[in-house]
Protein backbone atom coordinates (compact mmCIF):
# COMPACT_ATOMS: atom_id res chain seq x y z
CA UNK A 1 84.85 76.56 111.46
CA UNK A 2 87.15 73.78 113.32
CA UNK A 3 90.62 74.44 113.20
CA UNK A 4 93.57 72.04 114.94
CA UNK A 5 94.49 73.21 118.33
CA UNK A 6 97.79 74.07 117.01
CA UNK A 7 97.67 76.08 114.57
CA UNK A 8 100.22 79.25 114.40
CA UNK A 9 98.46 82.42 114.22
CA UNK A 10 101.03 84.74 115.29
CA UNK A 11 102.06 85.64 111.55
CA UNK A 12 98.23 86.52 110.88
CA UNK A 13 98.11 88.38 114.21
CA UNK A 14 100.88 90.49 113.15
CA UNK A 15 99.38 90.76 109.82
CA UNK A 16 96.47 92.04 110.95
CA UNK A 17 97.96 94.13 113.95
CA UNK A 18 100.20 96.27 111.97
CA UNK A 19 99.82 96.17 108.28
CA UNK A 20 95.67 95.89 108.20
CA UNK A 21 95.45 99.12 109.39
CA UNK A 22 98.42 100.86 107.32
CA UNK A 23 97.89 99.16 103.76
CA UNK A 24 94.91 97.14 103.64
CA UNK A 25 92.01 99.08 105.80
CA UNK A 26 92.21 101.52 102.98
CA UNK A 27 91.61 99.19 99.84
CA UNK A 28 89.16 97.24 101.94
CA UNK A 29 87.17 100.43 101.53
CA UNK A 30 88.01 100.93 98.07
CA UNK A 31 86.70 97.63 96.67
CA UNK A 32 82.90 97.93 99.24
CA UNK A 33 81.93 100.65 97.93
CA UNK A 34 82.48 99.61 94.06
CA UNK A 35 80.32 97.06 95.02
CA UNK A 36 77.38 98.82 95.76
CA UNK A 37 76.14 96.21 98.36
CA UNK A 38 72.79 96.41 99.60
CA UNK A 39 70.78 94.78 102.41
CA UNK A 40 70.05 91.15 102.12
CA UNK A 41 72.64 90.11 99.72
CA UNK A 42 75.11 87.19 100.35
CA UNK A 43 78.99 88.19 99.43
CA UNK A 44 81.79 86.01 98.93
CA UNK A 45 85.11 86.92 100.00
CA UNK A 46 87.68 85.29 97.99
CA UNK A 47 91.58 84.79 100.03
CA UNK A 48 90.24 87.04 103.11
CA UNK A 49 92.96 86.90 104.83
CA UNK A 50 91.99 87.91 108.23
CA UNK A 51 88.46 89.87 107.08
CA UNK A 52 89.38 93.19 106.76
CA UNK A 53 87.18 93.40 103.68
CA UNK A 54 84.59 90.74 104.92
CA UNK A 55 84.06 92.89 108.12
CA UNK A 56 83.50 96.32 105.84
CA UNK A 57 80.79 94.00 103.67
CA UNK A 58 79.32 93.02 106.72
CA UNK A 59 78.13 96.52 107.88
CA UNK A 60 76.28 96.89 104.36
CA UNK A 61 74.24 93.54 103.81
CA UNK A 62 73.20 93.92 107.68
CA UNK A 63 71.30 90.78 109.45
CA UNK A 64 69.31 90.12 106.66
CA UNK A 65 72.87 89.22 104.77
CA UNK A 66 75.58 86.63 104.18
CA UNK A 67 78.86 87.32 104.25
CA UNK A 68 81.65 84.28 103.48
CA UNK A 69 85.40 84.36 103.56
CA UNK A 70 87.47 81.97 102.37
CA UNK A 71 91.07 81.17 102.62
CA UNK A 72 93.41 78.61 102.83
CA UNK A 73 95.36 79.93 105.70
CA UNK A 74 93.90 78.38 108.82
CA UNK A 75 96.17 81.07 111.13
CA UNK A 76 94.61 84.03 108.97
CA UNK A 77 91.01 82.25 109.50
CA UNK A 78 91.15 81.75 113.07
CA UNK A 79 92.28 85.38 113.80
CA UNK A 80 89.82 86.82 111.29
CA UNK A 81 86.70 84.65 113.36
CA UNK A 82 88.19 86.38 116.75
CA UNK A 83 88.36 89.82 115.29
CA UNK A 84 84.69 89.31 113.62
CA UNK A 85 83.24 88.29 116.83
CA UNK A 86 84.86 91.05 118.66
CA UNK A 87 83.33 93.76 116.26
CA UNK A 88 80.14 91.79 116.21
CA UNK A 89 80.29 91.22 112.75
CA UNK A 90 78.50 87.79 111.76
CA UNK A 91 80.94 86.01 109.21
CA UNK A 92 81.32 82.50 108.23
CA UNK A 93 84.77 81.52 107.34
CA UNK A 94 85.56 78.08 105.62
CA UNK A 95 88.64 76.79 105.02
CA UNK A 96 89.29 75.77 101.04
CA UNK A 97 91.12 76.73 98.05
CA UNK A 98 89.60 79.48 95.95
CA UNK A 99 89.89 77.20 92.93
CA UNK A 100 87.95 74.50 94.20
CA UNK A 101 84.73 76.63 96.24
CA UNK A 102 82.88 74.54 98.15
CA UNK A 103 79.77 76.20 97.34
CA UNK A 104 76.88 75.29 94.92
CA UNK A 105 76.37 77.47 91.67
CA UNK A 106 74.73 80.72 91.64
CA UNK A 107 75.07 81.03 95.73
CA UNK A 108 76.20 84.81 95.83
CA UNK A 109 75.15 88.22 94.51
CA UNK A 110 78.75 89.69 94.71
CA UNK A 111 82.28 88.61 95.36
CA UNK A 112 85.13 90.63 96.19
CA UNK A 113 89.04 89.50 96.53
CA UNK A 114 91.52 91.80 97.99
CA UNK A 115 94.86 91.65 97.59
CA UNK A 116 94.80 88.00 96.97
CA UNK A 117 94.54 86.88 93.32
CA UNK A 118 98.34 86.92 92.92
CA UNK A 119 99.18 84.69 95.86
CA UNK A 120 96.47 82.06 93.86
CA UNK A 121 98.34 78.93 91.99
CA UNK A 122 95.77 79.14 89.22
CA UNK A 123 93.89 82.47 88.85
CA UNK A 124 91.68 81.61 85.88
CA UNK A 125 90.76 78.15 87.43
CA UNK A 126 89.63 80.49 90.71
CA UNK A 127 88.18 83.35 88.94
CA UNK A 128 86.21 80.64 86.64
CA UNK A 129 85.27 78.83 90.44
CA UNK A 130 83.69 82.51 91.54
CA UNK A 131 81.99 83.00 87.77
CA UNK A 132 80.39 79.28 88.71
CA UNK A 133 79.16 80.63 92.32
CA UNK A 134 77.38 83.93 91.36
CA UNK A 135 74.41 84.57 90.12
CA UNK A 136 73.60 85.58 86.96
CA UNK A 137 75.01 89.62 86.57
CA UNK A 138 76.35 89.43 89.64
CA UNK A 139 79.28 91.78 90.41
CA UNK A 140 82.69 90.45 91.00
CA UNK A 141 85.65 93.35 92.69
CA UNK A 142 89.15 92.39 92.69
CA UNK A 143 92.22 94.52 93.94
CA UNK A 144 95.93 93.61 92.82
CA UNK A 145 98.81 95.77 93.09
CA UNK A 146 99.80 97.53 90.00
CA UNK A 147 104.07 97.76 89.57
CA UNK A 148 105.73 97.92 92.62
CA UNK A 149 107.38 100.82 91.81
CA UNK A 150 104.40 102.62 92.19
CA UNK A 151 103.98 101.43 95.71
CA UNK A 152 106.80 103.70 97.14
CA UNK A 153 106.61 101.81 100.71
CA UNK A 154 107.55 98.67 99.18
CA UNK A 155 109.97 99.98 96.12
CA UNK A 156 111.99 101.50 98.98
CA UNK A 157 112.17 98.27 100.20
CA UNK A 158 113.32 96.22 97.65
CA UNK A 159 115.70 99.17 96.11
CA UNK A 160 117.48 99.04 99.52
CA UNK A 161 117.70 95.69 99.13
CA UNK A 162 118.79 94.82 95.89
CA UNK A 163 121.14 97.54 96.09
CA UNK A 164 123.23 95.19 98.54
CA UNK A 165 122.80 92.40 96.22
CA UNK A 166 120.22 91.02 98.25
CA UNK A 167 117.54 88.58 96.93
CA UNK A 168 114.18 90.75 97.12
CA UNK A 169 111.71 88.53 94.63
CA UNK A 170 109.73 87.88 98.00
CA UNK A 171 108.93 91.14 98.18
CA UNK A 172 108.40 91.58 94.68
CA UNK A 173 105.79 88.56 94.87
CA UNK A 174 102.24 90.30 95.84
CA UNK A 175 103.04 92.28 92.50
CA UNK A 176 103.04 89.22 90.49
CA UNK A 177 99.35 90.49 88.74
CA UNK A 178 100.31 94.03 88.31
CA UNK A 179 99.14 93.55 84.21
CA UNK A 180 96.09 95.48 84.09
CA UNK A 181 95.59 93.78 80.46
CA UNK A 182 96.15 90.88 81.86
CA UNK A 183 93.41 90.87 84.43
CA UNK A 184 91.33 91.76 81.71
CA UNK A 185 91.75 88.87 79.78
CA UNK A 186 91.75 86.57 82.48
CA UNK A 187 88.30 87.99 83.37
CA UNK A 188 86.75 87.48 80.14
CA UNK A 189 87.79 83.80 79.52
CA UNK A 190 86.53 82.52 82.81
CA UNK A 191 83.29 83.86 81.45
CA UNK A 192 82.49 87.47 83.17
CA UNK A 193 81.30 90.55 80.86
CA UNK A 194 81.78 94.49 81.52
CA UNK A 195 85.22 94.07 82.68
CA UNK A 196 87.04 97.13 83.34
CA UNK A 197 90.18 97.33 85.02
CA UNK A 198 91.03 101.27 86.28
CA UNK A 199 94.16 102.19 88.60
CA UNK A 200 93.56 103.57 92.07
CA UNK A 201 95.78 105.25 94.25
CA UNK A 202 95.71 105.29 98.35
CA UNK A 203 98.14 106.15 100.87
CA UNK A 204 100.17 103.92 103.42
CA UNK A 205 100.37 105.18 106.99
CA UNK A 206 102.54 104.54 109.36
CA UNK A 207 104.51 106.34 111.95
CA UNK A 208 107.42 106.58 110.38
CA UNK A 209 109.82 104.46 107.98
CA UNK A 210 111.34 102.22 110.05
CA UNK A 211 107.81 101.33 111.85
CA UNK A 212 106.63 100.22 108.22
CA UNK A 213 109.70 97.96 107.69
CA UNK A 214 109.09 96.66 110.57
CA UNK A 215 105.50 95.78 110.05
CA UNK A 216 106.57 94.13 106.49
CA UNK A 217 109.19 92.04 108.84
CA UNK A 218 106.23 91.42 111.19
CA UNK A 219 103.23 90.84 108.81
CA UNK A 220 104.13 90.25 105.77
CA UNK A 221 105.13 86.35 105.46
CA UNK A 222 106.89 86.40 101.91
CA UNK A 223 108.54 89.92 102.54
CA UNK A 224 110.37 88.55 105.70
CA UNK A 225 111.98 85.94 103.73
CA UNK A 226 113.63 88.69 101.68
CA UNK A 227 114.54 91.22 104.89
CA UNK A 228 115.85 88.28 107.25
CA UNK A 229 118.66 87.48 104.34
CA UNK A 230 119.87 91.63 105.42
CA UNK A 231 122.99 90.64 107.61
CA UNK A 232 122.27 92.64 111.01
CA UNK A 233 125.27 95.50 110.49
CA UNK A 234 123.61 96.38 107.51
CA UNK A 235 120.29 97.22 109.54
CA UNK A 236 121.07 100.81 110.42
CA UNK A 237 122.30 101.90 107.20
CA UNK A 238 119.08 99.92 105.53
CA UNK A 239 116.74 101.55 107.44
CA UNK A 240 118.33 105.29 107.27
CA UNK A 241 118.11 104.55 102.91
CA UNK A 242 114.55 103.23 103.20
CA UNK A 243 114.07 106.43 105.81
CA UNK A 244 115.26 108.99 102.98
CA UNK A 245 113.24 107.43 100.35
CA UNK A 246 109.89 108.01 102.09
CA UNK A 247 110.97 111.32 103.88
CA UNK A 248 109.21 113.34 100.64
CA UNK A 249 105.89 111.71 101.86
CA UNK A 250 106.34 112.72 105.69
CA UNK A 251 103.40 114.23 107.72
CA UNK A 252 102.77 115.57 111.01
CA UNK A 253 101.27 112.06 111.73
CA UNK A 254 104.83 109.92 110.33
CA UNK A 255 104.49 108.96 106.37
CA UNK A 256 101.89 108.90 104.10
CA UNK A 257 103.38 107.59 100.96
CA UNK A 258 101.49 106.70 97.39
CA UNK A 259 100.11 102.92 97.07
CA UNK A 260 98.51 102.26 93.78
CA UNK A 261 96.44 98.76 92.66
CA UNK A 262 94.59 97.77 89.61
CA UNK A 263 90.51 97.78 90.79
CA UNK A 264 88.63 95.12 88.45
CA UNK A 265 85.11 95.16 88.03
CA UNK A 266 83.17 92.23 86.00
CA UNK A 267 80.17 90.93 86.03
CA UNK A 268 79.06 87.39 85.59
């Protein structure tokens, strides 16, 4: 993978520094082991971000496997190699669209997508792209949020936010696919069969409140858009509101509050 000498990969860094391991590790091992991966085969991970889920698929097909990741992010590529190579997971990451794969047909046994079909400008054109590139009754796994107000890290969020008349549709953006029916149907026309869509809860941990707004600020591109309009006086009140939303989901660790996605499963 060559990537320009300049590219920025301090967003991806601080994606994958603080919210990878309080919101995504989790569903990374939710959508493995519906795969049911075995030794040898060749995944596809579709908008990988920085290869949270890659890296899990990796210790499953072994050395006899293939595991891809693709994104169109060259920051969230180049961290994603580093991190590979310094767990000694063997990935290749290319750099393309998910609607225009640069792979030939029938080149994967599974393919898995992660939190990233609602970020994608034309989801049927990309789930029809990863129909084209599996085999025949190969498995496809995709995770989307389900309605953000059953993701009580980020609902606290963007009820703090709105309630000072504040813009918050960034934040509201990663639940742009939260239609389980939806899913369904986009499934079936880009040609996949058993599609089921169930909802799946896991928890988001961090050490408290104001460390998880602070890793949305951090990591999460489209949130900070939203949280950088909050005029800095407003700060301490923000946080002590988003603080006494999540303080019903406190533990002796910080908070562990409710995050719930729609898990679809086709196959092609």
């Amino acid at each position: 993978m060559n990537l320009p000498p300049d590219v920025d990969t301090s967003a991806a860094h601080a994606y994958e520094s603080f919210l990878v391991p309080g919101v995504m590790a989790p569903w990374a091992e939710t959508i493995v082991s519906q795969m049911h991966i075995s030794r040898g085969m060749h995944v596809l991970d579709v908008a990988c971000g920085t290869g949270i889920a890659a890296r899990h698929a990796a210790r499953q097909v072994g050395t006899s496997g293939r595991i891809v990741g693709v994104d169109i992010d060259q920051g969230m590529l180049a961290v994603a190699r580093t991190v590979s190579i310094k767990e000694g997971a063997d990935i290749e990451y290319v750099y393309a669209s998910a609607c225009e794969l640069p792979f030939e047909s029938e080149a994967f046994d599974a393919a898995l997508c992660l939190q990233g079909l609602q970020y994608l400008p034309d989801p049927l054109k990309a789930i029809s792209e990863v129909r084209r590139v599996l085999r025949n009754d190969s498995v496809l796994v995709s995770v989307t949020w389900s309605e953000i107000e059953n993701c009580k890290g980020h609902w606290a969020i963007v009820s703090a936010l709105e309630r000072r008349n504040i813009d918050a549709a960034a934040v509201r953006k990663p639940f742009a696919r939260a239609n389980g029916a939806e899913l369904h149907s986009l499934a079936l026309e880009a040609g996949f069969k058993d599609v089921s869509i169930r909802t799946a809860q896991q928890l988001g941990r961090f050490p408290s409140a104001a460390s998880f707004v602070d890793a949305m600020l951090r990591g999460a591109t489209s949130s900070r858009y939203a949280l950088e309009k909050l005029p800095r006086n407003e700060w301490p009140n923000f946080l002590a509101e988003v603080n006494d939303e999540l303080a019903q989901w406190s533990s002796p660790a910080g908070i562990e509050f409710p995050m719930e996605s729609n898990v679809l499963t086709a196959r092609g």
